[in-house]
Protein backbone atom coordinates (compact mmCIF):
# COMPACT_ATOMS: atom_id res chain seq x y z
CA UNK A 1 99.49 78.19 106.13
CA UNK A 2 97.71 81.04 106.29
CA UNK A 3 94.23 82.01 107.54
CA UNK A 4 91.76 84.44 105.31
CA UNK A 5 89.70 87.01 106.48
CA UNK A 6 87.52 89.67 104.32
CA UNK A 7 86.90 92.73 103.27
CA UNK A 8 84.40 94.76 101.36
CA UNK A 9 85.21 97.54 99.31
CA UNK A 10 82.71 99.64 96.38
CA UNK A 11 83.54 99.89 92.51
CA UNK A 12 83.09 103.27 91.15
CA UNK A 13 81.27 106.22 92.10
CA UNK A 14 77.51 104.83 90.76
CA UNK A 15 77.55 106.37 87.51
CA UNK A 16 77.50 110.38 88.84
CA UNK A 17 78.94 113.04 86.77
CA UNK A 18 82.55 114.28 88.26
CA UNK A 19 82.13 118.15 89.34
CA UNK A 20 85.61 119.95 88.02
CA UNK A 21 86.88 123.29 89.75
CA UNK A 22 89.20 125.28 86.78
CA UNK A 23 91.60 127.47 88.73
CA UNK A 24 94.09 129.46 85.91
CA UNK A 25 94.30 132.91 85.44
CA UNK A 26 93.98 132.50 81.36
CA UNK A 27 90.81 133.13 79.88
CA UNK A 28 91.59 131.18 77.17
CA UNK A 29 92.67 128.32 79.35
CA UNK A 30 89.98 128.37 80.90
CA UNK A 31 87.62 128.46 77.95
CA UNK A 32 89.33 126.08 76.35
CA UNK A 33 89.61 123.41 79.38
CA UNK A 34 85.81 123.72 79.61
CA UNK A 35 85.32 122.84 76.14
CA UNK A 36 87.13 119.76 76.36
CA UNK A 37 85.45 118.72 79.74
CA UNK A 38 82.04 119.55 78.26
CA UNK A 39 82.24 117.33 75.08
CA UNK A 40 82.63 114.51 77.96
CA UNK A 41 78.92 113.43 79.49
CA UNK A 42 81.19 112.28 82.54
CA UNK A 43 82.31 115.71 83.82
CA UNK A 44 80.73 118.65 84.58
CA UNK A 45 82.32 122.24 84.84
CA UNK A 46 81.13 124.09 88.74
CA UNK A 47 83.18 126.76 88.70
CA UNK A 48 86.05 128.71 86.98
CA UNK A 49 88.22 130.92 88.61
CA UNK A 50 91.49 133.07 88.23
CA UNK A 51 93.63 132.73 91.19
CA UNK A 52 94.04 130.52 94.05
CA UNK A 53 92.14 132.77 96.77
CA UNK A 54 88.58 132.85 94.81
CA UNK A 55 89.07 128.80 94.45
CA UNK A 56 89.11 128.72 97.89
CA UNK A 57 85.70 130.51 98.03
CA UNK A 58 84.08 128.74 95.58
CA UNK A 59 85.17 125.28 97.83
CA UNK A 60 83.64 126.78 100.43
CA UNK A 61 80.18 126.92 98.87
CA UNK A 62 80.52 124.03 96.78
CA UNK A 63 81.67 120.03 96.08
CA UNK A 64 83.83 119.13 93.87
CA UNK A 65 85.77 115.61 92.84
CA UNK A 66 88.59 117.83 91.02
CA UNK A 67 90.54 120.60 90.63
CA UNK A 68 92.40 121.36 87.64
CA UNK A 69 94.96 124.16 89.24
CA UNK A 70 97.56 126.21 87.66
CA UNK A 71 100.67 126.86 88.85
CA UNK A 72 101.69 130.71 87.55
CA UNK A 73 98.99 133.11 88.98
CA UNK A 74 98.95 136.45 90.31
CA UNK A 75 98.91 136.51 93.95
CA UNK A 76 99.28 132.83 96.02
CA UNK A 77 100.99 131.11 92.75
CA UNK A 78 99.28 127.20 92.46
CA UNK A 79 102.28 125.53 94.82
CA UNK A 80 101.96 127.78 97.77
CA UNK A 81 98.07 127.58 97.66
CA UNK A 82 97.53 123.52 97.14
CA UNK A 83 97.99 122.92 100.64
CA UNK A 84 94.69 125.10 101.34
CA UNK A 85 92.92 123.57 98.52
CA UNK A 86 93.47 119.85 99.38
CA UNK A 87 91.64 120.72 102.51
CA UNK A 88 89.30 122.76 101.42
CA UNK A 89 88.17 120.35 98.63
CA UNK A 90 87.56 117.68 101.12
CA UNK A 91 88.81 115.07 99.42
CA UNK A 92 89.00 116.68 95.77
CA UNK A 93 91.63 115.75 93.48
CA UNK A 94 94.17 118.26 92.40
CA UNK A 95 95.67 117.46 88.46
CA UNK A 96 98.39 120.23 88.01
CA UNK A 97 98.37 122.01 84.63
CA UNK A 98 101.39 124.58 84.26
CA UNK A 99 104.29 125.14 81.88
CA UNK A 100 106.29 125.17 84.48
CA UNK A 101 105.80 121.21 85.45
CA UNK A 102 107.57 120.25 82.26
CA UNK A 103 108.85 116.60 82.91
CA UNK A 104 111.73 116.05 85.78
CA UNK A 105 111.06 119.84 87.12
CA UNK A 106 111.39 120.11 90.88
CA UNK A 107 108.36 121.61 91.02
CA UNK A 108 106.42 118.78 89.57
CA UNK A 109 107.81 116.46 92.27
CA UNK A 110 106.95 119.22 94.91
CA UNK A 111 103.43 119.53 93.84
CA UNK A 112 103.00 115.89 93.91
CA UNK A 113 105.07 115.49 97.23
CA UNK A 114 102.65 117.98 98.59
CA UNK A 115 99.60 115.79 97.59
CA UNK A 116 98.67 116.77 93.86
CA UNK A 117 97.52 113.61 92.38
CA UNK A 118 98.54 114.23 88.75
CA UNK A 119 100.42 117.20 86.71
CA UNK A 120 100.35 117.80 83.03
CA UNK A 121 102.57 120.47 80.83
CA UNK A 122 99.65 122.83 79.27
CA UNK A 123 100.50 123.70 76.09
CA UNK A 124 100.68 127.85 75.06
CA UNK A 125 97.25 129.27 74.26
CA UNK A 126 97.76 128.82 70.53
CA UNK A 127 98.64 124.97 70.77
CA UNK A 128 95.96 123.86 72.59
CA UNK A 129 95.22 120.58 70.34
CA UNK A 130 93.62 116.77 70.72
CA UNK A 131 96.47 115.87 71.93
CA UNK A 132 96.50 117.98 74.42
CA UNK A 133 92.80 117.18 75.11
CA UNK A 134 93.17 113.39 74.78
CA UNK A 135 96.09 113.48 77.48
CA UNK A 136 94.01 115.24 79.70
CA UNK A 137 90.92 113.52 79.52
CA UNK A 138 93.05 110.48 80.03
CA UNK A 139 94.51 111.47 83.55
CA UNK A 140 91.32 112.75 84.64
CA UNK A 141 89.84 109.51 84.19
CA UNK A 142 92.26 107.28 85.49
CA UNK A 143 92.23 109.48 88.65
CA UNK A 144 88.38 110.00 88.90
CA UNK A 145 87.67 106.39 87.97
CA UNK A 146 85.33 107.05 85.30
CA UNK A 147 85.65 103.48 84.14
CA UNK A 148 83.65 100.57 85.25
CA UNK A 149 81.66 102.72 87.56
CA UNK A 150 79.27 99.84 88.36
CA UNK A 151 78.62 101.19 92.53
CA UNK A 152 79.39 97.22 93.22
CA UNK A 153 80.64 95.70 96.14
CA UNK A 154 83.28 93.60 96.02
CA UNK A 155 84.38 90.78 99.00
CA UNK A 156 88.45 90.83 99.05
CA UNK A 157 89.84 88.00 100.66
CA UNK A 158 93.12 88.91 103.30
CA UNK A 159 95.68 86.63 104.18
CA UNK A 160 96.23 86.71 107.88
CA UNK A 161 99.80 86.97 108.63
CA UNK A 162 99.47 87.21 112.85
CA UNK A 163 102.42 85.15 113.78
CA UNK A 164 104.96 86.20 111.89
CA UNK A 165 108.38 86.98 113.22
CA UNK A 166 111.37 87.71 110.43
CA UNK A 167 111.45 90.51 108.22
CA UNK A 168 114.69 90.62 106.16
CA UNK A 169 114.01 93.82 103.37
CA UNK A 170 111.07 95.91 102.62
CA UNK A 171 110.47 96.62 99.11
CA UNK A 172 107.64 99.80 98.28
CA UNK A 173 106.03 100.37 95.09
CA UNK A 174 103.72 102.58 93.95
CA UNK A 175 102.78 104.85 90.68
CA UNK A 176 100.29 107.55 90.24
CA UNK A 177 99.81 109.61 94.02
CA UNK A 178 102.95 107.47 94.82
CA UNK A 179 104.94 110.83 96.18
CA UNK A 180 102.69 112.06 98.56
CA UNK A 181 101.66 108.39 99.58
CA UNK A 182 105.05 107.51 100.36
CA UNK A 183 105.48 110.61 102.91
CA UNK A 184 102.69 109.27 104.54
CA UNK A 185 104.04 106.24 105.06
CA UNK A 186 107.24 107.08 106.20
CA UNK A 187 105.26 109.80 108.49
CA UNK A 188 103.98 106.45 110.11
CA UNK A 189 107.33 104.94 110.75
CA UNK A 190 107.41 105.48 114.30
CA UNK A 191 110.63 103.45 114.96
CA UNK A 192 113.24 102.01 112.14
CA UNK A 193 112.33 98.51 111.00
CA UNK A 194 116.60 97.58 111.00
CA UNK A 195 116.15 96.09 107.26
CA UNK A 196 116.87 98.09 103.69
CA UNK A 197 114.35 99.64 102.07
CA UNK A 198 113.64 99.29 98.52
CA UNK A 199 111.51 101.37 96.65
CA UNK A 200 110.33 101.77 93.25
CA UNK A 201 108.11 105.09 92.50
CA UNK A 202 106.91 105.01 88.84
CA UNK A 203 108.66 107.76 87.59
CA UNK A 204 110.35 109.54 84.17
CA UNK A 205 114.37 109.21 84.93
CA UNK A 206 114.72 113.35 84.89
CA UNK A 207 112.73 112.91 87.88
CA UNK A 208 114.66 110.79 89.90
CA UNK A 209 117.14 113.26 91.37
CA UNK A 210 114.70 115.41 92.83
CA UNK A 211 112.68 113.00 94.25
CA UNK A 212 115.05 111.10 96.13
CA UNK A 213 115.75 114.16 97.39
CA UNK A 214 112.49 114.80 98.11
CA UNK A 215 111.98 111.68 100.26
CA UNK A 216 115.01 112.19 101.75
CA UNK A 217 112.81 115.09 103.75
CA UNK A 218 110.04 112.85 104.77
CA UNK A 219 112.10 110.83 106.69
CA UNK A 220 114.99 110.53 108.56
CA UNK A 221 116.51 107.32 107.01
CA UNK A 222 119.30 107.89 104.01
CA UNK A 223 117.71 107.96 101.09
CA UNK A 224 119.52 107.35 98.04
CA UNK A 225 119.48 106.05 94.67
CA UNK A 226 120.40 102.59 94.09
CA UNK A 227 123.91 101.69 92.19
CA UNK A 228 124.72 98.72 90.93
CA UNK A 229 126.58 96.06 93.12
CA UNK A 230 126.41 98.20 96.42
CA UNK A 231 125.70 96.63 99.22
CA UNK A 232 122.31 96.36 101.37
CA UNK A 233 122.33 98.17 104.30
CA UNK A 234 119.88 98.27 107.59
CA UNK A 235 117.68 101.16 107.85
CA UNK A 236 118.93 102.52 104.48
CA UNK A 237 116.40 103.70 101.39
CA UNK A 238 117.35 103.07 97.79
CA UNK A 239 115.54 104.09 95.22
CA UNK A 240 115.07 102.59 91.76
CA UNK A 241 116.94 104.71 89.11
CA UNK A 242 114.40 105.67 86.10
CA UNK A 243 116.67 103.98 83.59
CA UNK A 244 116.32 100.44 85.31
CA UNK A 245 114.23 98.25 87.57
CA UNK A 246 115.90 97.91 91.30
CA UNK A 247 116.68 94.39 92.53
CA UNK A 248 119.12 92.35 94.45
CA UNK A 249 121.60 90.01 94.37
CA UNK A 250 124.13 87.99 96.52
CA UNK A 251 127.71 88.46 95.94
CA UNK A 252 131.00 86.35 96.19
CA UNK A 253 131.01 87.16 99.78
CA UNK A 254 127.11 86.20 100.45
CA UNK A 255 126.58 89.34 101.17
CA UNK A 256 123.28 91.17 99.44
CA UNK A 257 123.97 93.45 96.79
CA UNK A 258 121.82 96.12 94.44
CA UNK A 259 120.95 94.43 91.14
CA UNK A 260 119.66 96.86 88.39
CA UNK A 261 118.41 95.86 85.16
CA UNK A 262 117.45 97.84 82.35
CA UNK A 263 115.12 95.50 80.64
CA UNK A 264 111.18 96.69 80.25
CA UNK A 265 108.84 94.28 81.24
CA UNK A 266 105.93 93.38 79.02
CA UNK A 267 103.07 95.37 80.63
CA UNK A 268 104.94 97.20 83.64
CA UNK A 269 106.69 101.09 83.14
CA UNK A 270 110.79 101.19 83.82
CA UNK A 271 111.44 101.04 86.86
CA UNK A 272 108.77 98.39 87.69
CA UNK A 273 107.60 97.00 90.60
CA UNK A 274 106.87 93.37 89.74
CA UNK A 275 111.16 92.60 88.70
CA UNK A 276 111.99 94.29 92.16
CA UNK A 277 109.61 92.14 94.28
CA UNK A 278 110.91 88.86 92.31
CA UNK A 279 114.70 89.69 93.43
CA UNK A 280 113.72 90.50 96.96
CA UNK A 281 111.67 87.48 97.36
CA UNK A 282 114.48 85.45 95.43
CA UNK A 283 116.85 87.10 97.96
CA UNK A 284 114.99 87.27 101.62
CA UNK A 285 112.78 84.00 100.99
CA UNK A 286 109.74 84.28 104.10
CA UNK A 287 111.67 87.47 105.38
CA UNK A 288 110.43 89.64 102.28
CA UNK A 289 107.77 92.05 102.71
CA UNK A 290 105.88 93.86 100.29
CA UNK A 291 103.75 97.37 100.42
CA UNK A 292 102.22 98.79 97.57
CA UNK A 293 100.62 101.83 97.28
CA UNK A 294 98.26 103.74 94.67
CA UNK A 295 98.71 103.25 91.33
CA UNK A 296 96.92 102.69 88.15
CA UNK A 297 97.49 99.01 86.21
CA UNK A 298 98.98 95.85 87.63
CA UNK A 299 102.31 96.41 88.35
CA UNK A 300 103.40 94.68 91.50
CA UNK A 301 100.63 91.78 91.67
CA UNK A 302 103.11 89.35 89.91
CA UNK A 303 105.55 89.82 92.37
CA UNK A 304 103.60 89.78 95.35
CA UNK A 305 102.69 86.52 94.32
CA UNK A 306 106.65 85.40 94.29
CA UNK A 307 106.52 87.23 97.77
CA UNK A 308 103.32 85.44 99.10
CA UNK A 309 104.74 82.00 97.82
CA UNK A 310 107.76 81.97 99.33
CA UNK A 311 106.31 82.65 102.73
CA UNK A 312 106.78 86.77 103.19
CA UNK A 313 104.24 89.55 103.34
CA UNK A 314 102.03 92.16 101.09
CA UNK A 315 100.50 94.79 102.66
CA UNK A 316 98.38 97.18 100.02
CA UNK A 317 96.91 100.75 100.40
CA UNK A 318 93.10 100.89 100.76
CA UNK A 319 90.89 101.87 97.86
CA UNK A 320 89.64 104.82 100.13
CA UNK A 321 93.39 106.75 100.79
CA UNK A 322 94.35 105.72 97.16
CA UNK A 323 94.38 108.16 94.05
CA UNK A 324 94.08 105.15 91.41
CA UNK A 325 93.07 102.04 93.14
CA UNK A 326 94.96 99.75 90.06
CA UNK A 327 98.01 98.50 91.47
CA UNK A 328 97.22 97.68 95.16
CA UNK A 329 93.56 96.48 93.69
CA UNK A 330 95.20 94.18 91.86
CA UNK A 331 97.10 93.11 94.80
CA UNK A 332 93.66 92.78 96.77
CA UNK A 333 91.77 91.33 94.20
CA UNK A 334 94.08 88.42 93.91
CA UNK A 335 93.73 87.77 97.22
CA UNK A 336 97.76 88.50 98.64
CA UNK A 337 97.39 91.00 100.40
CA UNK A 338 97.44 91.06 104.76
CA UNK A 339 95.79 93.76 104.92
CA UNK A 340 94.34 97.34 103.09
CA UNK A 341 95.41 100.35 105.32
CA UNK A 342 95.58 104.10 104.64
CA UNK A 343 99.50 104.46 104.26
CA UNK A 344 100.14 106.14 107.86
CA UNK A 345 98.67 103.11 109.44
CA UNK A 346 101.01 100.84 107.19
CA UNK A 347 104.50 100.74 109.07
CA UNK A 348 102.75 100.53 112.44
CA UNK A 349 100.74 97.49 111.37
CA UNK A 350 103.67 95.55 109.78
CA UNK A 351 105.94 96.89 113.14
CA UNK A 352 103.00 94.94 114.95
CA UNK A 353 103.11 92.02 113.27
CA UNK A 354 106.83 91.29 112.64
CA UNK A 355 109.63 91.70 114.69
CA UNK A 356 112.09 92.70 112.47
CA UNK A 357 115.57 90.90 112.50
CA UNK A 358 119.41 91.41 111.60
């Protein structure tokens, strides 16, 4: 049985307008990007600039929820200089808008590795439609949370997990921020956890490839992605392939064995997160454990519940660290998760509470 204990987190930023940065060095663009943001009462336009160094001033002098930052600039081009703008927009999120992010690009997944929370292929200057506008208007409001900005507080009730001892597998899922989430969390890994890793990152399947390869720089574990039937090893990382959800099986042996599975869920993206937590917890019973990280909808609440119920262990990311508070909300709200920590503080938490096993 396990013991509850709370916590209180706020809905919404109480109704304020979001104050957007435009850094491109297009006129048009940037004429154009303000027109869309200023037919929307929830956004207001601060400042407009051409390259990357005069952002930085203007951060300097002023607040701002978001950036929307090119990529191809002259001087400091939009990768090189997002390191310097994350910090300098204390806490500011950074939406990508470049031709060069088309989908599966390795420059999309290094911009989001790095800690963009969103990227979006702009159109050329003469196809700058409402579907263009529409697209954009829905990222920046899944990311800002301009819905259901009520400034409530909300009790979330934690299962207490202290006594613990098995962990079997770790499955990790997580959607929008995911990328740069996930480095975080491996950052906090300060000794191996002797289980596999499973680990499904909402993402297109031209993506895949580079970011596998991109984790496989953020840690020191293998990193790989999953194939069907091979076999689940200690202290390796596979990663859901974009064409199928990840899950697990036993073979003929009894040994554990990658399951994927091509069919979409109802409500979930493919890869989901909710198939993979089913298999593990049909696999590892009370030695399953859970973490899941930002992300906008519900994917992954379902199967926490399989995990909860069959005795393992949910840990989600707090609303705080999170760039869409959705999927490990969810996961809070329902009341499965342990506990709500900033992703660095994840690994050392669930090294704390379970010894991990063979």
């Amino acid at each position: 049985m396990f013991a509850r204990s709370e916590a209180t987190v706020r809905s919404g930023k109480e109704g304020r307008q979001h104050r957007v940065l435009i850094v491109d060095d297009s006129v048009v663009a940037r004429t154009v990007l303000e027109r869309i943001l200023a037919a929307h009462e929830d956004f207001v336009v601060v400042g407009k600039t051409s390259n990357a160094q005069q952002a930085l001033t203007v951060l300097a002098q002023v607040s701002v929820d978001l950036v929307l930052l090119d990529v191809e600039m002259p001087g400091q081009s939009g990768i090189v200089a997002l390191p310097s703008i994350l910090s300098a927009g204390n806490g500011a999120k950074v939406i990508i808008l470049s031709g060069a992010c088309e989908e599966g690009s390795a420059v999309a997944v290094e911009a989001l590795a790095i800690g963009a929370s969103d990227i979006l292929s702009k159109p050329t200057h003469g196809s700058f439609g409402d579907q263009f506008a529409r697209a954009l208007l829905g990222r920046i409001a899944r990311i800002v949370g301009v819905e259901n900005e009520d400034g409530t507080e909300q009790t979330i009730q934690l299962r207490d997990a202290t006594g613990r001892r098995r962990l079997s597998c770790l499955g990790v899922g997580a959607s929008t921020g995911g990328i740069h989430a996930l480095g975080q969390l491996f950052a906090g890994m300060t000794e191996t956890v002797g289980v596999p890793i499973l680990l499904t990152q909402h993402l297109p399947a031209s993506f895949i490839s580079y970011f596998a390869a991109q984790l496989g720089r953020m840690t020191s574990l293998p990193v790989k992605v999953a194939e069907e039937g091979e076999i689940l090893r200690p202290d390796h990382v596979y990663v859901a392939p974009g064409e199928a959800n990840l899950g697990c099986r036993r073979n003929w042996g009894g040994q554990i064995a990658v399951a994927l599975s091509p069919d979409r869920t109802p409500l979930s993206a493919l890869p989901a997160v909710d198939p993979m937590f089913m298999s593990i917890a049909r696999c590892y019973g009370d030695g399953a454990a859970g973490i899941v990280l930002t992300g906008m909808g519900r994917d992954g609440s379902l199967g926490a519940a399989h995990i909860v119920d069959g005795g393992g262990i949910v840990i989600a990311q707090d609303e705080a660290s999170s760039v869409v508070w959705g999927m490990p909300g969810s996961v809070a709200r329902s009341g499965l998760a342990a506990a709500l920590l900033p992703p660095e503080k994840i690994m050392p938490y669930l090294s704390h509470q379970i010894a991990p096993v063979a």
